[in-house]
C-alpha atoms as a PDB file:
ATOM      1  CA  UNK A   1      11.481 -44.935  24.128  1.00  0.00           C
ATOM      2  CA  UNK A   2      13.391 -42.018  23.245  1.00  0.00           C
ATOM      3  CA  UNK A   3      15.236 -39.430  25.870  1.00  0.00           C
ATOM      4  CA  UNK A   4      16.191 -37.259  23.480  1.00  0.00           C
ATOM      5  CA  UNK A   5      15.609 -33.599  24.334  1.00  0.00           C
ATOM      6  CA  UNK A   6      12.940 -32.365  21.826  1.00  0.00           C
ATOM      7  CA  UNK A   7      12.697 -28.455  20.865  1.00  0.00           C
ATOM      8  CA  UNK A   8      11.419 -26.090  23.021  1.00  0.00           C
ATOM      9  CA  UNK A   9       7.559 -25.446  21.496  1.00  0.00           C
ATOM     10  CA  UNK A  10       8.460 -21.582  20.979  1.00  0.00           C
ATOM     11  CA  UNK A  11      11.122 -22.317  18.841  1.00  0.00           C
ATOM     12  CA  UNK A  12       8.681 -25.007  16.508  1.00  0.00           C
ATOM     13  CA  UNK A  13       6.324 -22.435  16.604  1.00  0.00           C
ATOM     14  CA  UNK A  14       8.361 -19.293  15.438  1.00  0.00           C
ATOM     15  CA  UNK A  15       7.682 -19.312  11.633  1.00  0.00           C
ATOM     16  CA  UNK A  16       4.169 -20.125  12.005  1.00  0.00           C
ATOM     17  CA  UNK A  17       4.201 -16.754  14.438  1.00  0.00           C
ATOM     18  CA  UNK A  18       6.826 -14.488  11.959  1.00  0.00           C
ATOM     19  CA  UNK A  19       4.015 -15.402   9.480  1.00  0.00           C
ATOM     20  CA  UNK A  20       1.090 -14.322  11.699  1.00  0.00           C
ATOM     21  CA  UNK A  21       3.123 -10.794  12.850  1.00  0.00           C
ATOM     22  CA  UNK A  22       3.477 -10.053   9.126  1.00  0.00           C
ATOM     23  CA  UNK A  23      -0.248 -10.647   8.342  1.00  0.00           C
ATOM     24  CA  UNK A  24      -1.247  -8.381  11.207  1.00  0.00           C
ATOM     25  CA  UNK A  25       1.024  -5.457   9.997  1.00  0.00           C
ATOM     26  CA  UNK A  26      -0.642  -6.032   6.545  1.00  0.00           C
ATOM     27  CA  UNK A  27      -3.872  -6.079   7.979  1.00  0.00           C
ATOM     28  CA  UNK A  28      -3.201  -3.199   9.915  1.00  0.00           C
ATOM     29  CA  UNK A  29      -1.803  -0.544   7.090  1.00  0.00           C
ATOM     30  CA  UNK A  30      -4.306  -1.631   5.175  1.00  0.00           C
ATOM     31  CA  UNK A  31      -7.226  -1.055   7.962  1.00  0.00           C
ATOM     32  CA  UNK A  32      -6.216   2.094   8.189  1.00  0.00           C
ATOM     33  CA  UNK A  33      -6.312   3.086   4.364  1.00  0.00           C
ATOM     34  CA  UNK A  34     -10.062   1.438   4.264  1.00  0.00           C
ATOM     35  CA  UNK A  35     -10.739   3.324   7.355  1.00  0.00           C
ATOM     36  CA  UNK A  36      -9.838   6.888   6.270  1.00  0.00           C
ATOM     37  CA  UNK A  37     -10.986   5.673   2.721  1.00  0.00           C
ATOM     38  CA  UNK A  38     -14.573   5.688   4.193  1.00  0.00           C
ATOM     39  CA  UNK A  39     -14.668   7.979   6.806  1.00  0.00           C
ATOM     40  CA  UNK A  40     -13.003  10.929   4.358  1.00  0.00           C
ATOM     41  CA  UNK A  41     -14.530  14.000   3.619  1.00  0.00           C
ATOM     42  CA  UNK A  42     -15.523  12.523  -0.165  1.00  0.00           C
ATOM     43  CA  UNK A  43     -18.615  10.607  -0.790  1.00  0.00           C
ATOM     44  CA  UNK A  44     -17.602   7.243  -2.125  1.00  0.00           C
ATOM     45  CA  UNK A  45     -17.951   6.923  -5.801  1.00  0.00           C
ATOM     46  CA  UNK A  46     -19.818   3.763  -6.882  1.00  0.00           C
ATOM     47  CA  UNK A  47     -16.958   3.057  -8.960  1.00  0.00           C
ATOM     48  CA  UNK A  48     -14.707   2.622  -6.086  1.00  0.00           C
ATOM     49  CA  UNK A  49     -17.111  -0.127  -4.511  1.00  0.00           C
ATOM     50  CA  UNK A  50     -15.496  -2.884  -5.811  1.00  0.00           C
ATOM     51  CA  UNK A  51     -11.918  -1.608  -4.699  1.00  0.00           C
ATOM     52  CA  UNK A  52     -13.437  -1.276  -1.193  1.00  0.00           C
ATOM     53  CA  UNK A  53     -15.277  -5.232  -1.134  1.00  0.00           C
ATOM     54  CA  UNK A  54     -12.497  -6.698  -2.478  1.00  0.00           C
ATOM     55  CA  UNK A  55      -9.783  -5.125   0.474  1.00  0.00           C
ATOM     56  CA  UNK A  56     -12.131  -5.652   2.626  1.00  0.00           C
ATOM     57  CA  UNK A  57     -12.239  -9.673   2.044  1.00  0.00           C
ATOM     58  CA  UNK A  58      -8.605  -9.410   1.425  1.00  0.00           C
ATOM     59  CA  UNK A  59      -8.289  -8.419   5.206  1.00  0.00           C
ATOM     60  CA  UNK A  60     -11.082 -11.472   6.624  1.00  0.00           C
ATOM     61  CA  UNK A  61      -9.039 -13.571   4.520  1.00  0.00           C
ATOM     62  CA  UNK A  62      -6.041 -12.659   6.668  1.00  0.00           C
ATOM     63  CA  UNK A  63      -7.827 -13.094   9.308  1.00  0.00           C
ATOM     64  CA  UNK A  64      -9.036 -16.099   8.824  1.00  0.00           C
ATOM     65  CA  UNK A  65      -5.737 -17.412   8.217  1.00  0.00           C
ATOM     66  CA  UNK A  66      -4.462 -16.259  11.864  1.00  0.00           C
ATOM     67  CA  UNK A  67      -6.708 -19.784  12.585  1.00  0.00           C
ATOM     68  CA  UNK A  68      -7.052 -21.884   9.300  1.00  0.00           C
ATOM     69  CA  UNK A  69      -4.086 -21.271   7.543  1.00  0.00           C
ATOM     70  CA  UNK A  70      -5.284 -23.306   4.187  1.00  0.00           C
ATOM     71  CA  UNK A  71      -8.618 -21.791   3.914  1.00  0.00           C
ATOM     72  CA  UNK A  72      -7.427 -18.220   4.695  1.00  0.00           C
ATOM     73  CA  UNK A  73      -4.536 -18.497   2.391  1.00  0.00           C
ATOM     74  CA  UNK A  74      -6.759 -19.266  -0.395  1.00  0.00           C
ATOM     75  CA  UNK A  75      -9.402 -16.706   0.279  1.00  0.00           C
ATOM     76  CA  UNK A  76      -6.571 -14.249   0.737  1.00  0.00           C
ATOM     77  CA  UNK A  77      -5.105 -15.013  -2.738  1.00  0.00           C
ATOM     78  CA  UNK A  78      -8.050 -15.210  -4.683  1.00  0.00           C
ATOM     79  CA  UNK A  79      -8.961 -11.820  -2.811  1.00  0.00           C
ATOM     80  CA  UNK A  80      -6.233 -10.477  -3.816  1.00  0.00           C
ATOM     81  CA  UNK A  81      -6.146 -11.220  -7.383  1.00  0.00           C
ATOM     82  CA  UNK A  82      -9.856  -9.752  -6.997  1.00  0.00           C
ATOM     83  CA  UNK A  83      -8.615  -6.330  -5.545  1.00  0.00           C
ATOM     84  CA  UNK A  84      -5.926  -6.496  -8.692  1.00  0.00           C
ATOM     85  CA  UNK A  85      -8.950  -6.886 -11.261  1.00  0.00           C
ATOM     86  CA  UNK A  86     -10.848  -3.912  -9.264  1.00  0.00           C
ATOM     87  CA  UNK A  87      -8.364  -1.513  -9.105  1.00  0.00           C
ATOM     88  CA  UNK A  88      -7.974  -1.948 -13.171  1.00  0.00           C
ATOM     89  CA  UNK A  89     -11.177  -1.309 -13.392  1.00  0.00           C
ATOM     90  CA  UNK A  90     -11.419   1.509 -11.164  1.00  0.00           C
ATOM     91  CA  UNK A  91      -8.479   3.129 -13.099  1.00  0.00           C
ATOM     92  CA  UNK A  92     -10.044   2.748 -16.654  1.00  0.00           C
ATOM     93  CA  UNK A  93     -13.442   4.282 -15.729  1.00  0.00           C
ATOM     94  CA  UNK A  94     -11.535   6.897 -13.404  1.00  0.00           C
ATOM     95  CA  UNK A  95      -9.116   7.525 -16.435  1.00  0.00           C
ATOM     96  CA  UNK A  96      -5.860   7.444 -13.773  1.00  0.00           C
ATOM     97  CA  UNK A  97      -3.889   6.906 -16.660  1.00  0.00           C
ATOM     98  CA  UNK A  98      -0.508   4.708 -15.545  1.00  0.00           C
ATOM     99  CA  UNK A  99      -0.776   5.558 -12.615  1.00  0.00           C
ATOM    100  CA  UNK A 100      -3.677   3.605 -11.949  1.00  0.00           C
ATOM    101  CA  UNK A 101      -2.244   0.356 -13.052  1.00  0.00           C
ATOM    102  CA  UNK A 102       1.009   0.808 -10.934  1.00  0.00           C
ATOM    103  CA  UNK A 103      -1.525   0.494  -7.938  1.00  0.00           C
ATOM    104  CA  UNK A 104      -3.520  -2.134  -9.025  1.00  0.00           C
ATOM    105  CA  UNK A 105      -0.032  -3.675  -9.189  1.00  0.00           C
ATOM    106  CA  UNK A 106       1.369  -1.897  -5.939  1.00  0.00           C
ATOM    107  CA  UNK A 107      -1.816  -2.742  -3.668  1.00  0.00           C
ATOM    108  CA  UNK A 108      -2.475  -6.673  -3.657  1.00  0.00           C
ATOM    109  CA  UNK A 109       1.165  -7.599  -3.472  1.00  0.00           C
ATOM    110  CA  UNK A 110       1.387  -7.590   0.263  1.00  0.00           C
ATOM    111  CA  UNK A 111      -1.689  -9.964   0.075  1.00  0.00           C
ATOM    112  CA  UNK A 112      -0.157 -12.177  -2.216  1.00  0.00           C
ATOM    113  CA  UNK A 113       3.254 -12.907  -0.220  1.00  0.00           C
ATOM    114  CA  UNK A 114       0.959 -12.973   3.299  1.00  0.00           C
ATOM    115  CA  UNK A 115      -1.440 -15.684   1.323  1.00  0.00           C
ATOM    116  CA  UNK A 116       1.258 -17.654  -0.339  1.00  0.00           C
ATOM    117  CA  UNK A 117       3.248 -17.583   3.091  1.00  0.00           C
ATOM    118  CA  UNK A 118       0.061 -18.615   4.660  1.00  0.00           C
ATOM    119  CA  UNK A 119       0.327 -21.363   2.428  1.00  0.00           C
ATOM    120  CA  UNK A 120       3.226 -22.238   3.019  1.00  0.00           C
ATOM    121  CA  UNK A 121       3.386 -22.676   6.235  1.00  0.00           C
ATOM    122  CA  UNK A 122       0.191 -24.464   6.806  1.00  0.00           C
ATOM    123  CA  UNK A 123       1.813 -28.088   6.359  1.00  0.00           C
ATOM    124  CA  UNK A 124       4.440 -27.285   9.253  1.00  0.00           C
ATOM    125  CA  UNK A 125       1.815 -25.997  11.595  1.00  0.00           C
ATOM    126  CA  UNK A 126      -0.216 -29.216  11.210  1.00  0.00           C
ATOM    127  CA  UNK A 127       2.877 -31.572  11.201  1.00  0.00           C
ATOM    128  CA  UNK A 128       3.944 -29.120  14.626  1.00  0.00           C
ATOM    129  CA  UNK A 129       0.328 -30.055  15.659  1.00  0.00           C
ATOM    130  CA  UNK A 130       0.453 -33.132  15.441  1.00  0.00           C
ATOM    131  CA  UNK A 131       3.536 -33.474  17.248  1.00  0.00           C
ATOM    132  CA  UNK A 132       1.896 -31.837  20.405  1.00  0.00           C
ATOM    133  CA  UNK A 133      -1.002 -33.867  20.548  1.00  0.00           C
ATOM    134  CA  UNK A 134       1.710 -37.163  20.502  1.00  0.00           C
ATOM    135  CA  UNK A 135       3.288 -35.587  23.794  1.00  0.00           C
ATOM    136  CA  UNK A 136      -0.349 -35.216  25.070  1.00  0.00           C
ATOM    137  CA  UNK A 137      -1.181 -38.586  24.599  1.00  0.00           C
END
């Protein structure tokens, strides 16, 4: 039996958290945006319904992530490479010229690093995990 001194649980736990802070300052620019998006003065054009399902699952994907890291992750990437694909479509029918494709570039990145560092970090939550439950038992 060991007597070592093992690492306070905050400190084990402080990626896993770093990660979680950034997805809910993603989450939260980007709630914003959807909500004045909707709630603006301009009817929605059925062209920008796409834009608006895929940031929306882009966001429950985060979300979902704050408890399953794996699953979220996932859902958050392939959401994101979703929003990409709607925003290029929004800008050809919209005829936003370049513009257009430098935010169908600009918008999914922060969902890409927040999925892939999702990702990431699910192994060392579950190894962190498992370590708790060995002090429990």
């Amino acid at each position: 039996m060991s007597h070592a001194p093992r690492a306070h649980t905050l400190y084990t736990h402080a990626p896993c958290w770093i990660v979680r802070g950034t997805g809910l300052l993603v989450n939260g620019f980007f709630l914003f945006i959807l909500y004045l998006n909707v709630t603006g003065g301009d009817n929605l054009r059925p062209q920008s319904w796409p834009t608006i399902i895929a940031l929306t699952v882009c966001i429950l994907g985060v979300f979902t992530a704050l408890r399953w890291e794996q699953v979220g992750g996932r859902i958050t990437l392939g959401a994101a490479g979703a929003l990409m694909a709607a925003l290029i479509y929004a800008s050809l029918v919209l005829e936003l010229g370049w513009q257009g494709f430098v935010l169908a570039l600009a918008y999914p990145v922060p969902f890409f690093l927040v999925g892939s560092l999702f990702l990431a970090d699910a192994p060392a939550s579950e190894s962190v995990a498992a370590s708790e439950t060995d002090l429990i038992d």
